[in-house]
C-alpha atoms as a PDB file:
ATOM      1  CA  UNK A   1      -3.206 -19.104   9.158  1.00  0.00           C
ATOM      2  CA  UNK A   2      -4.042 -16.966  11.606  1.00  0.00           C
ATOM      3  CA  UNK A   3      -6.527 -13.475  12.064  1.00  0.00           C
ATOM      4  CA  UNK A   4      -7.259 -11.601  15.277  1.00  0.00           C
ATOM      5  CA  UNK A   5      -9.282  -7.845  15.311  1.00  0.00           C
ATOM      6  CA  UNK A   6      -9.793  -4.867  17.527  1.00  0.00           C
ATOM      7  CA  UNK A   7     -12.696  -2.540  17.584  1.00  0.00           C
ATOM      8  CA  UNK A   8     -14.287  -4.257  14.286  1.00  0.00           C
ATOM      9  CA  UNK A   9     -17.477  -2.335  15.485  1.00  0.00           C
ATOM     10  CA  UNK A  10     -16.603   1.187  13.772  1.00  0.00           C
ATOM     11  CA  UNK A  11     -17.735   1.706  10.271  1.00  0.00           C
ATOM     12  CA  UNK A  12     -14.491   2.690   8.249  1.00  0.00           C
ATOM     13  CA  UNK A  13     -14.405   5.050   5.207  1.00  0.00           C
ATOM     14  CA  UNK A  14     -11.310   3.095   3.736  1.00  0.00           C
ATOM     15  CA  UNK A  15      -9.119   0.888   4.389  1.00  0.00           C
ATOM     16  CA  UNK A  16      -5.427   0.666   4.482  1.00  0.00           C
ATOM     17  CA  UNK A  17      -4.099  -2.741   3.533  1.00  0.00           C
ATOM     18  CA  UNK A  18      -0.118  -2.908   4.974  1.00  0.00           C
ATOM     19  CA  UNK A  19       1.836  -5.917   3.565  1.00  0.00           C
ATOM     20  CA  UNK A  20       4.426  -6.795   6.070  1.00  0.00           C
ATOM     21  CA  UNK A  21       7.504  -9.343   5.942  1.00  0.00           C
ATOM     22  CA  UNK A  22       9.889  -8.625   8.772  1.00  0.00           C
ATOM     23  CA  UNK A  23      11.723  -5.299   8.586  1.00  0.00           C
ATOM     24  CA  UNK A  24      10.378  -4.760  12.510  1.00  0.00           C
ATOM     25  CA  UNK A  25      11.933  -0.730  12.305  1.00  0.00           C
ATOM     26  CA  UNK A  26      10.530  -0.037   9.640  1.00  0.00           C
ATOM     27  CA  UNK A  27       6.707  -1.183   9.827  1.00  0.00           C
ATOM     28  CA  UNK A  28       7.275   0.841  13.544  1.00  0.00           C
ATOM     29  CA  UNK A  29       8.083   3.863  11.592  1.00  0.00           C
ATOM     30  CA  UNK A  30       5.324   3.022   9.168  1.00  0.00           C
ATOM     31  CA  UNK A  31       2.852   2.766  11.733  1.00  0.00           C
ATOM     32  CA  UNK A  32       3.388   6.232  13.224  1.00  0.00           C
ATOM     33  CA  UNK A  33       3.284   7.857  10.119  1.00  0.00           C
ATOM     34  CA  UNK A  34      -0.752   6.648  10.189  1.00  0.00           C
ATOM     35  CA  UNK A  35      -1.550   7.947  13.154  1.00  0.00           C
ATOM     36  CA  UNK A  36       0.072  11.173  12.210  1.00  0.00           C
ATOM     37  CA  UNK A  37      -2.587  11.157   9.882  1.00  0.00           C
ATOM     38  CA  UNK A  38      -4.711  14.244   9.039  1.00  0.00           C
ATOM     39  CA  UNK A  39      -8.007  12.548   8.373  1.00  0.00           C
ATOM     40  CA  UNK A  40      -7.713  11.665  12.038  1.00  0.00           C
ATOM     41  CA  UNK A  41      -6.248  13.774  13.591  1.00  0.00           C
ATOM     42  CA  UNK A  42      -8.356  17.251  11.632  1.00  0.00           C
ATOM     43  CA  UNK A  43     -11.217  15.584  10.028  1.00  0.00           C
ATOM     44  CA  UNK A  44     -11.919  12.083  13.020  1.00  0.00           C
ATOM     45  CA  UNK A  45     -12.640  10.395   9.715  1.00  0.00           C
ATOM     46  CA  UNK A  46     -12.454   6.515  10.502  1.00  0.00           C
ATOM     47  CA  UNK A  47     -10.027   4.354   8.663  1.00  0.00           C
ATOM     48  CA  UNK A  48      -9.214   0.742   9.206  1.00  0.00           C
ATOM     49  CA  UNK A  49      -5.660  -0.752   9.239  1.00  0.00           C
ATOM     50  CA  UNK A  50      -4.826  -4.404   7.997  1.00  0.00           C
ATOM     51  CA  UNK A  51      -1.769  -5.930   8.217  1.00  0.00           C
ATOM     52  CA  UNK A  52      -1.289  -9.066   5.979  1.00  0.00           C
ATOM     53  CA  UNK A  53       2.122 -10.648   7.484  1.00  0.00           C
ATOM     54  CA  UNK A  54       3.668 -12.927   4.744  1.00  0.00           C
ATOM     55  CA  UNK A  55       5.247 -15.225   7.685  1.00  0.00           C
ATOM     56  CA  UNK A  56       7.200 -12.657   9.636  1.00  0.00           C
ATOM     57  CA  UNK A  57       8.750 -13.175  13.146  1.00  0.00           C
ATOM     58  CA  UNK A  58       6.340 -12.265  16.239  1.00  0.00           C
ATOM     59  CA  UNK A  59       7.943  -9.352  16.513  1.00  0.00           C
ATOM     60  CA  UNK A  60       5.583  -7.959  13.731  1.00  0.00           C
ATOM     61  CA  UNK A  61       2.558  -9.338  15.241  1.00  0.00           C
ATOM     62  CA  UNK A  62       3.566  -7.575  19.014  1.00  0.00           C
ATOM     63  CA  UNK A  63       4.432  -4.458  17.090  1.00  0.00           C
ATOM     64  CA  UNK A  64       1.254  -4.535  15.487  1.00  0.00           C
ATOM     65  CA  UNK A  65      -0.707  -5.424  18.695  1.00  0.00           C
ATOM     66  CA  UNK A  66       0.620  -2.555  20.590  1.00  0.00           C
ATOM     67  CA  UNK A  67      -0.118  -0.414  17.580  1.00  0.00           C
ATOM     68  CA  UNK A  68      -3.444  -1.628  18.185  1.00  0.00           C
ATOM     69  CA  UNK A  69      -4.082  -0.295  21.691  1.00  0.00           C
ATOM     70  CA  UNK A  70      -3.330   3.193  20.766  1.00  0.00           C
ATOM     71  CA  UNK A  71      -5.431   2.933  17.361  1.00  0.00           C
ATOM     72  CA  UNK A  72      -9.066   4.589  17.570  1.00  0.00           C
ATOM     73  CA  UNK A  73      -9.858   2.817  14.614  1.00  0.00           C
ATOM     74  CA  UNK A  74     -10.170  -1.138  13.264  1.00  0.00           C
ATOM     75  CA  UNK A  75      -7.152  -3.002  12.976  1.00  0.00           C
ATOM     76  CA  UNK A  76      -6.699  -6.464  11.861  1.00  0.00           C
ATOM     77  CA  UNK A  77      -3.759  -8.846  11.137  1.00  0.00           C
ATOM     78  CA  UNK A  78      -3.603 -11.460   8.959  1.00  0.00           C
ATOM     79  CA  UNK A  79      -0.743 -13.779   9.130  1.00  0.00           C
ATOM     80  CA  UNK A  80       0.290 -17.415   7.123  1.00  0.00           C
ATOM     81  CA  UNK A  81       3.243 -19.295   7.990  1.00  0.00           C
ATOM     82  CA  UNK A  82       6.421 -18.555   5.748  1.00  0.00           C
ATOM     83  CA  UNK A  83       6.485 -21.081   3.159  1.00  0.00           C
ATOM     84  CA  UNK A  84       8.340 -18.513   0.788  1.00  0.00           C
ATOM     85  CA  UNK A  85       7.133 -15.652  -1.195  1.00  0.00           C
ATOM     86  CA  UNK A  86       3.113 -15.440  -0.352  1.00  0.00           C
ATOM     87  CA  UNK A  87       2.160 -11.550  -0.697  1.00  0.00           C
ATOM     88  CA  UNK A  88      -0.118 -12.286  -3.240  1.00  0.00           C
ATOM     89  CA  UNK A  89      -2.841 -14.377  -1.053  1.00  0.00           C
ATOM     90  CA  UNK A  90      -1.946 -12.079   1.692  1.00  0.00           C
ATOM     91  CA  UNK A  91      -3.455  -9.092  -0.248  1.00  0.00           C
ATOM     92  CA  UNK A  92      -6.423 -11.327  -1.216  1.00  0.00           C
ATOM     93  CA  UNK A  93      -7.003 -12.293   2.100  1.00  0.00           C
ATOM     94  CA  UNK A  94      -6.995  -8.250   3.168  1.00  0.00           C
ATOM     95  CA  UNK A  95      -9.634  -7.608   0.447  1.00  0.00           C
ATOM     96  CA  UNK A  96     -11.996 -10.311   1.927  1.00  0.00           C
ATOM     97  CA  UNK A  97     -11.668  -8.920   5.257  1.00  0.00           C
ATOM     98  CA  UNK A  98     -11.693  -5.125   4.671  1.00  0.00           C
ATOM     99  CA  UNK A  99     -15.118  -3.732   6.278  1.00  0.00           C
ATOM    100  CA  UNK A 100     -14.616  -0.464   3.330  1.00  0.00           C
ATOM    101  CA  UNK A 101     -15.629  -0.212  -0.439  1.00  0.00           C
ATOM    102  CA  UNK A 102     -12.493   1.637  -0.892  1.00  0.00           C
ATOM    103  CA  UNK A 103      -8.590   0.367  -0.403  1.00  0.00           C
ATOM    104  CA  UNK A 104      -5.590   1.507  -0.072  1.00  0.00           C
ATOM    105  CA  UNK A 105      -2.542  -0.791  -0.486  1.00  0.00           C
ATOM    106  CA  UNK A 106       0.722  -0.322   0.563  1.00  0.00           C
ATOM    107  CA  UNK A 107       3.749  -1.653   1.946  1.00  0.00           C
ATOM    108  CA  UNK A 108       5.613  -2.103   5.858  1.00  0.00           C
ATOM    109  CA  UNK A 109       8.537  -0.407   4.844  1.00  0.00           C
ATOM    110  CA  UNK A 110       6.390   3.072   3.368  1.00  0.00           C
ATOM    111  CA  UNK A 111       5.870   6.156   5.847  1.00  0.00           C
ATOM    112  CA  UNK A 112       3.041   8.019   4.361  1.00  0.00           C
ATOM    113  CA  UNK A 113       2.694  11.740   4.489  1.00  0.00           C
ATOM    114  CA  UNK A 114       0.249  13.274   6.933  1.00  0.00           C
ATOM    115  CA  UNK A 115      -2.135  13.769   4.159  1.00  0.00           C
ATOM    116  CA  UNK A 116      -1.690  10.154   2.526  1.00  0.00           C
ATOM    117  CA  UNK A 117      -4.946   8.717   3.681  1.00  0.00           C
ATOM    118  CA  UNK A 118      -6.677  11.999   2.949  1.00  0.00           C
ATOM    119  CA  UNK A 119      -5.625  12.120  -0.430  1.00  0.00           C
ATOM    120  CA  UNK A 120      -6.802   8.524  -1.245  1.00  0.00           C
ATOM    121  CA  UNK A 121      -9.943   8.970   0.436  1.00  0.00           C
ATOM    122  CA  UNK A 122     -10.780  12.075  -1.539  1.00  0.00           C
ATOM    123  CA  UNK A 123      -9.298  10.330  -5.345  1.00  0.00           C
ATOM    124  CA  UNK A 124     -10.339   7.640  -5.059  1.00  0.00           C
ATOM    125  CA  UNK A 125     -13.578   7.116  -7.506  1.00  0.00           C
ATOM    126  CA  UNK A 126     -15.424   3.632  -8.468  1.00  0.00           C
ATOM    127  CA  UNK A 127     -14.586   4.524 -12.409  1.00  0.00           C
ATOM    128  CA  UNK A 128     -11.027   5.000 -11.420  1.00  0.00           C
ATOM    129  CA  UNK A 129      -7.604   3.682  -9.626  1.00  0.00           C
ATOM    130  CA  UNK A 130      -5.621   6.543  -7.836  1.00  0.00           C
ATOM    131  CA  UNK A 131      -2.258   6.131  -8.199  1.00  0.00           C
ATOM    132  CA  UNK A 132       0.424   7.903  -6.169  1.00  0.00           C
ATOM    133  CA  UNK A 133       4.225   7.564  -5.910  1.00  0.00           C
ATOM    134  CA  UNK A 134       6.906   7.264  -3.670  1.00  0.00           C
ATOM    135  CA  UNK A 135      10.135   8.986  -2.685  1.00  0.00           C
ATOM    136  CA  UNK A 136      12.972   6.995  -2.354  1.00  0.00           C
ATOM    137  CA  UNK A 137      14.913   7.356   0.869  1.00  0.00           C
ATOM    138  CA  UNK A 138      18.541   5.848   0.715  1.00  0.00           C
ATOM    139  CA  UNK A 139      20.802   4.117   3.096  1.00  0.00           C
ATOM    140  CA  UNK A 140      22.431   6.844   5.157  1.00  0.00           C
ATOM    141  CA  UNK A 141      18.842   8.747   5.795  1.00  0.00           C
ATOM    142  CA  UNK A 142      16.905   6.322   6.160  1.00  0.00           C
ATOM    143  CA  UNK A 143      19.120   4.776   9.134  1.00  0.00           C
ATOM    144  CA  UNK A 144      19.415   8.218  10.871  1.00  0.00           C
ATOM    145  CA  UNK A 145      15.523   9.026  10.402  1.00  0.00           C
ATOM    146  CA  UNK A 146      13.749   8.213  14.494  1.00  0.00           C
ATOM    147  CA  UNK A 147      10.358   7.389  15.666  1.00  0.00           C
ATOM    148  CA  UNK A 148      10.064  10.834  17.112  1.00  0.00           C
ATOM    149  CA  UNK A 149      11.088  12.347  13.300  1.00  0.00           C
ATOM    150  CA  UNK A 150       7.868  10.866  11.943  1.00  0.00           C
ATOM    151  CA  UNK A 151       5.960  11.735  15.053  1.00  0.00           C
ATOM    152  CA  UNK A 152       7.096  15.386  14.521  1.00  0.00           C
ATOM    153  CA  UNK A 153       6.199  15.369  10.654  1.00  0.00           C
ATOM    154  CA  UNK A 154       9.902  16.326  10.077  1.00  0.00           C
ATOM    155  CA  UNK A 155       9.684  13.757   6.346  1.00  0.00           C
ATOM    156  CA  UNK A 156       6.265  16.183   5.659  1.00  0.00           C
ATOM    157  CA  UNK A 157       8.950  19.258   5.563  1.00  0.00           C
ATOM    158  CA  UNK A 158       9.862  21.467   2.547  1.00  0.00           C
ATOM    159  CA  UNK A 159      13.010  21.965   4.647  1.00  0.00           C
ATOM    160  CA  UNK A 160      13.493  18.104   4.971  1.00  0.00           C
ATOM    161  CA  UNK A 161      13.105  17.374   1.088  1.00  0.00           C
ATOM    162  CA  UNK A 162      15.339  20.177   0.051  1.00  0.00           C
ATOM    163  CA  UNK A 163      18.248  18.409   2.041  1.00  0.00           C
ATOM    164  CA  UNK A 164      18.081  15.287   0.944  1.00  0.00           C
ATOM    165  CA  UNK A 165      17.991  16.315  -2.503  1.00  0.00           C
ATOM    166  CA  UNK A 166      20.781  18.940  -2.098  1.00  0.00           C
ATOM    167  CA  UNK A 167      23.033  15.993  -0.267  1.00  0.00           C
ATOM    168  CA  UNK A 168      21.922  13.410  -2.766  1.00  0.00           C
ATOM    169  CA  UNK A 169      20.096  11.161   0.011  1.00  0.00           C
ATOM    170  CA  UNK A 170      16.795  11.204  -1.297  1.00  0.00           C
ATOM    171  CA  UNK A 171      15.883   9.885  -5.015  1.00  0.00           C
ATOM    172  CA  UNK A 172      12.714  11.103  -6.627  1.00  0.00           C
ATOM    173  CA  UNK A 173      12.121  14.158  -4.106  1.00  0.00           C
ATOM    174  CA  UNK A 174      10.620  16.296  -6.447  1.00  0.00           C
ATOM    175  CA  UNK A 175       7.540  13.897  -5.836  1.00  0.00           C
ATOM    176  CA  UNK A 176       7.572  14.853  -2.292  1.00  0.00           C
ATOM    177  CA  UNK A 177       6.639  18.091  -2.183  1.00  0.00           C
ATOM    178  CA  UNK A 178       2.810  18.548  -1.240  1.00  0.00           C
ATOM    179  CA  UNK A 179       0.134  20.467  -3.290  1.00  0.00           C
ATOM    180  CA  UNK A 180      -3.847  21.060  -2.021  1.00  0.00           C
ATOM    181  CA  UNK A 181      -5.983  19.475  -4.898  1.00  0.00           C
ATOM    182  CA  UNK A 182      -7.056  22.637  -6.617  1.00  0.00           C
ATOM    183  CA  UNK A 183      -2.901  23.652  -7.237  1.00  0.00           C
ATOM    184  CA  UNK A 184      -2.287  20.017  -8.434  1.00  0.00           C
ATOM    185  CA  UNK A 185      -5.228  20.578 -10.627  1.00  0.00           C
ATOM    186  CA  UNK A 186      -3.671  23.714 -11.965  1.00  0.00           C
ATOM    187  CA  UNK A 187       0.171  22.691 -12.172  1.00  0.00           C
ATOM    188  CA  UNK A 188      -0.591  18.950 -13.673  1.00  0.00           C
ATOM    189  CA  UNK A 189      -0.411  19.903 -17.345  1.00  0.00           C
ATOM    190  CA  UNK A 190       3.391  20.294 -16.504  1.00  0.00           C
ATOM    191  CA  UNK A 191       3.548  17.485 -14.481  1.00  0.00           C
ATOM    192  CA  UNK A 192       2.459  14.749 -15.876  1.00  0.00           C
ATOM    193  CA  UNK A 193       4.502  13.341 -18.418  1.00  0.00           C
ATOM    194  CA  UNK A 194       3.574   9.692 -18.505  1.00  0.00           C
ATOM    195  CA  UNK A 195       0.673   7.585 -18.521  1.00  0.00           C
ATOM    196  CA  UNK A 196      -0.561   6.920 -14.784  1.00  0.00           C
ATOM    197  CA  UNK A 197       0.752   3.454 -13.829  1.00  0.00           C
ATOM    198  CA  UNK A 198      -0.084   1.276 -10.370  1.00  0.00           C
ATOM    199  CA  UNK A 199       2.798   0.894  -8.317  1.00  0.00           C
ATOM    200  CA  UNK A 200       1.989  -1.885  -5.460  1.00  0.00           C
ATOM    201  CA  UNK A 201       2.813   0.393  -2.203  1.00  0.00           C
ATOM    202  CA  UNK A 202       0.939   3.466  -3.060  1.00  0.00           C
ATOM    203  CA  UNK A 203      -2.899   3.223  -4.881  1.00  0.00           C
ATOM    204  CA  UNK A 204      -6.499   3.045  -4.522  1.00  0.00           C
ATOM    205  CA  UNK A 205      -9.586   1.480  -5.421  1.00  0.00           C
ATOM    206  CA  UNK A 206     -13.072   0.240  -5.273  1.00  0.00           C
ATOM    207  CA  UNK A 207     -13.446  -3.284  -3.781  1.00  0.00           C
ATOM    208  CA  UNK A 208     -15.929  -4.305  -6.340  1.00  0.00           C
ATOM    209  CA  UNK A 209     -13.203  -3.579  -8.895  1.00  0.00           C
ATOM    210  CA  UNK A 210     -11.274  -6.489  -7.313  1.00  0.00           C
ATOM    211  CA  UNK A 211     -13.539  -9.111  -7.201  1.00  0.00           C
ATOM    212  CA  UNK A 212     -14.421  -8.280 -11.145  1.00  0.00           C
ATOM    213  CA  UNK A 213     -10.972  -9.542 -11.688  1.00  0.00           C
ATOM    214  CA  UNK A 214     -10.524 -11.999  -8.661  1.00  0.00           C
ATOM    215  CA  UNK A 215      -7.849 -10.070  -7.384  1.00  0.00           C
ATOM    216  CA  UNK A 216      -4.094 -10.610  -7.131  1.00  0.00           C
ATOM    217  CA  UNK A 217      -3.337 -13.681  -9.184  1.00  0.00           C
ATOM    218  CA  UNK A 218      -1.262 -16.247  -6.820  1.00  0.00           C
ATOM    219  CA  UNK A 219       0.048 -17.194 -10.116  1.00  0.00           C
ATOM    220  CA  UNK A 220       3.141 -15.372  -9.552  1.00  0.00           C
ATOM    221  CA  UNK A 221       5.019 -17.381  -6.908  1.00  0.00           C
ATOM    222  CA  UNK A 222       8.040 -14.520  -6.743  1.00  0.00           C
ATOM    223  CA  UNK A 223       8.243 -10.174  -5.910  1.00  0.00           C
ATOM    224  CA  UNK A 224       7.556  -8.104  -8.669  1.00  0.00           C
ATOM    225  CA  UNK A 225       5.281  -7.744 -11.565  1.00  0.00           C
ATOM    226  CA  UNK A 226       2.325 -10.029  -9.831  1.00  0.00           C
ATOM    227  CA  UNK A 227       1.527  -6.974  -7.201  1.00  0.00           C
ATOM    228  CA  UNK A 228       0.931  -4.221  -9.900  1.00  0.00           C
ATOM    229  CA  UNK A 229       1.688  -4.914 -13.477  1.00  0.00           C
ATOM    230  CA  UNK A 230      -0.824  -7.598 -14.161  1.00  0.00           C
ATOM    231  CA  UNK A 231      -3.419  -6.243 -11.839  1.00  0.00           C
ATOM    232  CA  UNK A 232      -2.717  -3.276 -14.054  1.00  0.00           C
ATOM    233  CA  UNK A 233      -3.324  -4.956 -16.542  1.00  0.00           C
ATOM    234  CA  UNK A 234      -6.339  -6.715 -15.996  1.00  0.00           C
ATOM    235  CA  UNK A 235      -8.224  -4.023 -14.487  1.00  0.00           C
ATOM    236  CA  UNK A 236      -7.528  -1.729 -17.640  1.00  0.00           C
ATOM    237  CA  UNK A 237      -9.070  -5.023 -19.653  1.00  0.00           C
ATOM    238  CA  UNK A 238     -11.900  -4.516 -17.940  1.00  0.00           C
ATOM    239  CA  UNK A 239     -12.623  -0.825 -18.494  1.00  0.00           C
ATOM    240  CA  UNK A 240     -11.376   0.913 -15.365  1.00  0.00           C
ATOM    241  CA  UNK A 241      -8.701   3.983 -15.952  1.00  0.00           C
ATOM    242  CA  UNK A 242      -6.371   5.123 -13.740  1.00  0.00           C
ATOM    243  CA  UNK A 243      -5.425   8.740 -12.227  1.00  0.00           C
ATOM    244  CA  UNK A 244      -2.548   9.994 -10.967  1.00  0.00           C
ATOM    245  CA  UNK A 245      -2.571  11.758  -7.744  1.00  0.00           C
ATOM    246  CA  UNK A 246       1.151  12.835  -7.722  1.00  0.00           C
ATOM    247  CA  UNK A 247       1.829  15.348  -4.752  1.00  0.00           C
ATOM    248  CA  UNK A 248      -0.885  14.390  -2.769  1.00  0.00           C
ATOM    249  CA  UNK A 249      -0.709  10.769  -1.956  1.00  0.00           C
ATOM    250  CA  UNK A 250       3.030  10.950  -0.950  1.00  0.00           C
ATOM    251  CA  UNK A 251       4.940   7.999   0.947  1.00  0.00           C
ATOM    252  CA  UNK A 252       8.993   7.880   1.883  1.00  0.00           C
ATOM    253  CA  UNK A 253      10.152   4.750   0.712  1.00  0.00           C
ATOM    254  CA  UNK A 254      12.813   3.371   3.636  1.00  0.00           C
ATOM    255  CA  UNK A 255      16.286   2.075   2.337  1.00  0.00           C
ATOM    256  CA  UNK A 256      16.888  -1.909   2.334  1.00  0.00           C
ATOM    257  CA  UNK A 257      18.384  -4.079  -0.053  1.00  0.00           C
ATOM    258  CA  UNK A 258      16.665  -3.654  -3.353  1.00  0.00           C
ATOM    259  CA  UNK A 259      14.802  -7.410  -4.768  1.00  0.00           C
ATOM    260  CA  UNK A 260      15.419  -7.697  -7.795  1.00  0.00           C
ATOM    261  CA  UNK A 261      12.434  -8.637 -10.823  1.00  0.00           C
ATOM    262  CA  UNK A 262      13.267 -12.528 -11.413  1.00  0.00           C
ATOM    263  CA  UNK A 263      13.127 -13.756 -14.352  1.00  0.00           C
ATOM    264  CA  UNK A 264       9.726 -16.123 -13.301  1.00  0.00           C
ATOM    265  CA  UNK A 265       8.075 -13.155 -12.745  1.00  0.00           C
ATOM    266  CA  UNK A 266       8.648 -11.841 -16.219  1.00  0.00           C
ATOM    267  CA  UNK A 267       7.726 -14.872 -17.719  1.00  0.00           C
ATOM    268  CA  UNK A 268       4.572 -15.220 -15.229  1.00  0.00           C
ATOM    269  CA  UNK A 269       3.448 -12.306 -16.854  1.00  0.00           C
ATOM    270  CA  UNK A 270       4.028 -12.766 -20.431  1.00  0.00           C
ATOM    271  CA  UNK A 271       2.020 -15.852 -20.042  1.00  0.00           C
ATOM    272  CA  UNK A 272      -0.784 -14.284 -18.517  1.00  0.00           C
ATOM    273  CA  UNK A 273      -0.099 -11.410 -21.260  1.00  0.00           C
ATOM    274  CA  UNK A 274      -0.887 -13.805 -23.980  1.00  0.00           C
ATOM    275  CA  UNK A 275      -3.409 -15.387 -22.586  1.00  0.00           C
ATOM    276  CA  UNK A 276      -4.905 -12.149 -22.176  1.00  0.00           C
ATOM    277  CA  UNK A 277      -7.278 -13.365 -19.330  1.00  0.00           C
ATOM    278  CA  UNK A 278      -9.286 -10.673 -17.516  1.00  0.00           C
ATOM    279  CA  UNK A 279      -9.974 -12.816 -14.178  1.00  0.00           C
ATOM    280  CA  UNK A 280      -6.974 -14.173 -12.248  1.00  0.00           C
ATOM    281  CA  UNK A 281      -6.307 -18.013 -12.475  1.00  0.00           C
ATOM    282  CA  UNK A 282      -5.608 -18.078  -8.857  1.00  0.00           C
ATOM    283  CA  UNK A 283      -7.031 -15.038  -6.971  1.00  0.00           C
ATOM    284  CA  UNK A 284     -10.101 -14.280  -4.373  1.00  0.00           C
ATOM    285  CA  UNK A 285     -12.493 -17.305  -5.137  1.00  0.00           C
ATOM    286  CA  UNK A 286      -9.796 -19.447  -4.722  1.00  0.00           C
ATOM    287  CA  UNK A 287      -8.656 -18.692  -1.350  1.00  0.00           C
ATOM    288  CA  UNK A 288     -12.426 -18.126  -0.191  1.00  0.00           C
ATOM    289  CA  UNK A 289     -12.335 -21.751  -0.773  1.00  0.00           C
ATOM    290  CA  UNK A 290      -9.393 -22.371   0.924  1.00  0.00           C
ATOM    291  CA  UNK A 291     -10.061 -20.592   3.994  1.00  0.00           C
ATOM    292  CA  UNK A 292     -13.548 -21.834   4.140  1.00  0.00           C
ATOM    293  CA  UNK A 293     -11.401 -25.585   4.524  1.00  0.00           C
ATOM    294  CA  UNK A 294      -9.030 -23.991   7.228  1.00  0.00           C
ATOM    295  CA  UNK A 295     -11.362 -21.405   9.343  1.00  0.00           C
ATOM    296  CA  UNK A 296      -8.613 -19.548  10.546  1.00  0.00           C
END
C-alpha cells in the first residue's frame, strides 16, 4: 500500500474522494473538469482531492502527480496492489485520510459540472446525504469529447445537452440541465418523482456519519450494490435521510463497457439485509487496524 500528499497544510472545506482503476483518458478528463470548478475558480473556496487507486497501472499515479502540480489545493493518492476488486477499502482508506467533515465521492470516469463541488458544498447538511445524478454519455460522444472540451465548459452547455439528446448520444440529459438553488427549490414538486437514492459516483456527507456505520463494508468482494445500496441502507438504519440535489450536482458519465451486478453481490446484500446490521462487518476499524500493521 502506498500514500504520498501535496500541500496537506491548507484547511479544506470538503473533500472529493475519486475512485480510480485504470481508464487513464478518462480520470484526465475527470481531473480537468475539477479545476474548472466554480468554487475555485469564483469563490477560492479550498477543496481537497483524493484519489484511491484500486491497483491501476502508473500511468494513474503520473497522471495524478502532474495533476498535482497545477492543483492549489490538497491532493492525496492512495494506492493497494491489484489483488482483484478492492474499491471498498479504497473508499475507507479516503475517509481516514480526508482532512474535511464533509465528502464527496465519486468515480475516475465522472466529469463534474463547473458547479459540482459547489453544489455539494452548499447541500450537504450533517442530518442529511445529498444525492445527485449522472448523465450518461455513450460510445460515439464520449470518444469524440477532448481535454480542451472540458477545459472550455462545452459538457456545462444548454447547446451541448440539446444535441446529444436530439442525436440520441446522451441518456438521461434531462438531468443535465443546471438550475440556481432557489429555481430547483421552486420546480422540484415536478421533479421529483422518486424517493432520493445514493448512487456511488455522485453524493455527499458528513464524516461522522461514516464512522457511525464503519463505512463501506469490505464484505462485498465484487462492483455493485456494496458502494451504495447497503451504505444506503445502513445509514437510513441509523436515522440519517437523504436529499436529492438533482440539477445542481451534475456529472457526465464517460462511455466504457458497462459491469454488470453479479450475482455475489446480490446475495452479499441480502445477507447483510437480513441480518439487518447497522455497522459494517468489515469497514473503517478494520482497516485502521490493518494499516496500523503495514504503515504505508
Amino acid at each position: 500500500m502506498k500514500k504520498w500528499s501535496r500541500k496537506p497544510e491548507l484547511k479544506p472545506e470538503i473533500s472529493v474522494v475519486i475512485a480510480a482503476y485504470n481508464r487513464p483518458r478518462e480520470l484526465e478528463m475527470c481531473l480537468e473538469g475539477y479545476k474548472k470548478q466554480s468554487v475555485l475558480i469564483q469563490d477560492y473556496k479550498p477543496f481537497e482531492i483524493i484519489l484511491a487507486d484500486d491497483g491501476s497501472d502508473p500511468k494513474i499515479e503520473q497522471i495524478f502527480k502532474q495533476f498535482s502540480k497545477e492543483y492549489p489545493f490538497p491532493t492525496t493518492y492512495l494506492y493497494q496492489p491489484d489483488q482483484g476488486w478492492g474499491k471498498l477499502r479504497m473508499l475507507n482508506w479516503a475517509i481516514l485520510e480526508s482532512q474535511s467533515e464533509k465528502i464527496i465521492f465519486t468515480d475516475g470516469d465522472c466529469v463534474p459540472h463547473k458547479h459540482f463541488v459547489r453544489a455539494h458544498l452548499l447541500s450537504c447538511k450533517e442530518n442529511e446525504v445529498a444525492c445527485g445524478r449522472r448523465v450518461d454519455l455513450m460510445e460515439k460522444i464520449s470518444k469524440r469529447i477532448t481535454l480542451r472540451d472540458i477545459g472550455q465548459g462545452k459538457l456545462d452547455s444548454y447547446l451541448f445537452l440539446l444535441q446529444g439528446i436530439f442525436k440520441k448520444e446522451i441518456e438521461f440529459g434531462e438531468k443535465g440541465f443546471y438550475f440556481p438553488s432557489w429555481v430547483s427549490k421552486l420546480l422540484s414538486p415536478f421533479l421529483k418523482n422518486e424517493e432520493p437514492t445514493i448512487l456511488g459516483s455522485n453524493f455527499s456527507i458528513y464524516k461522522n456519519w461514516l464512522f457511525q456505520v464503519n463505512g463501506f463494508d469490505e464484505s462485498f468482494e465484487t462492483p455493485g450494490l456494496g458502494e451504495d445500496t447497503d451504505l444506503e441502507r445502513r445509514l437510513k438504519s441509523s436515522g440519517l435521510s437523504l436529499k436529492w440535489i438533482t440539477h445542481q450536482a451534475i456529472q457526465f458519465h464517460l462511455w466504457h463497457p458497462l459491469t454488470e451486478v453479479g450475482e455475489k453481490s446480490h446475495k452479499t446484500f441480502e445477507i447483510l439485509k437480513q441480518k439487518g446490521n447497522i455497522k459494517a462487518l468489515k469497514g473503517i476499524e478494520e482497516l485502521k487496524n490493518l494499516l496500523n500493521r503495514v504503515k504505508p
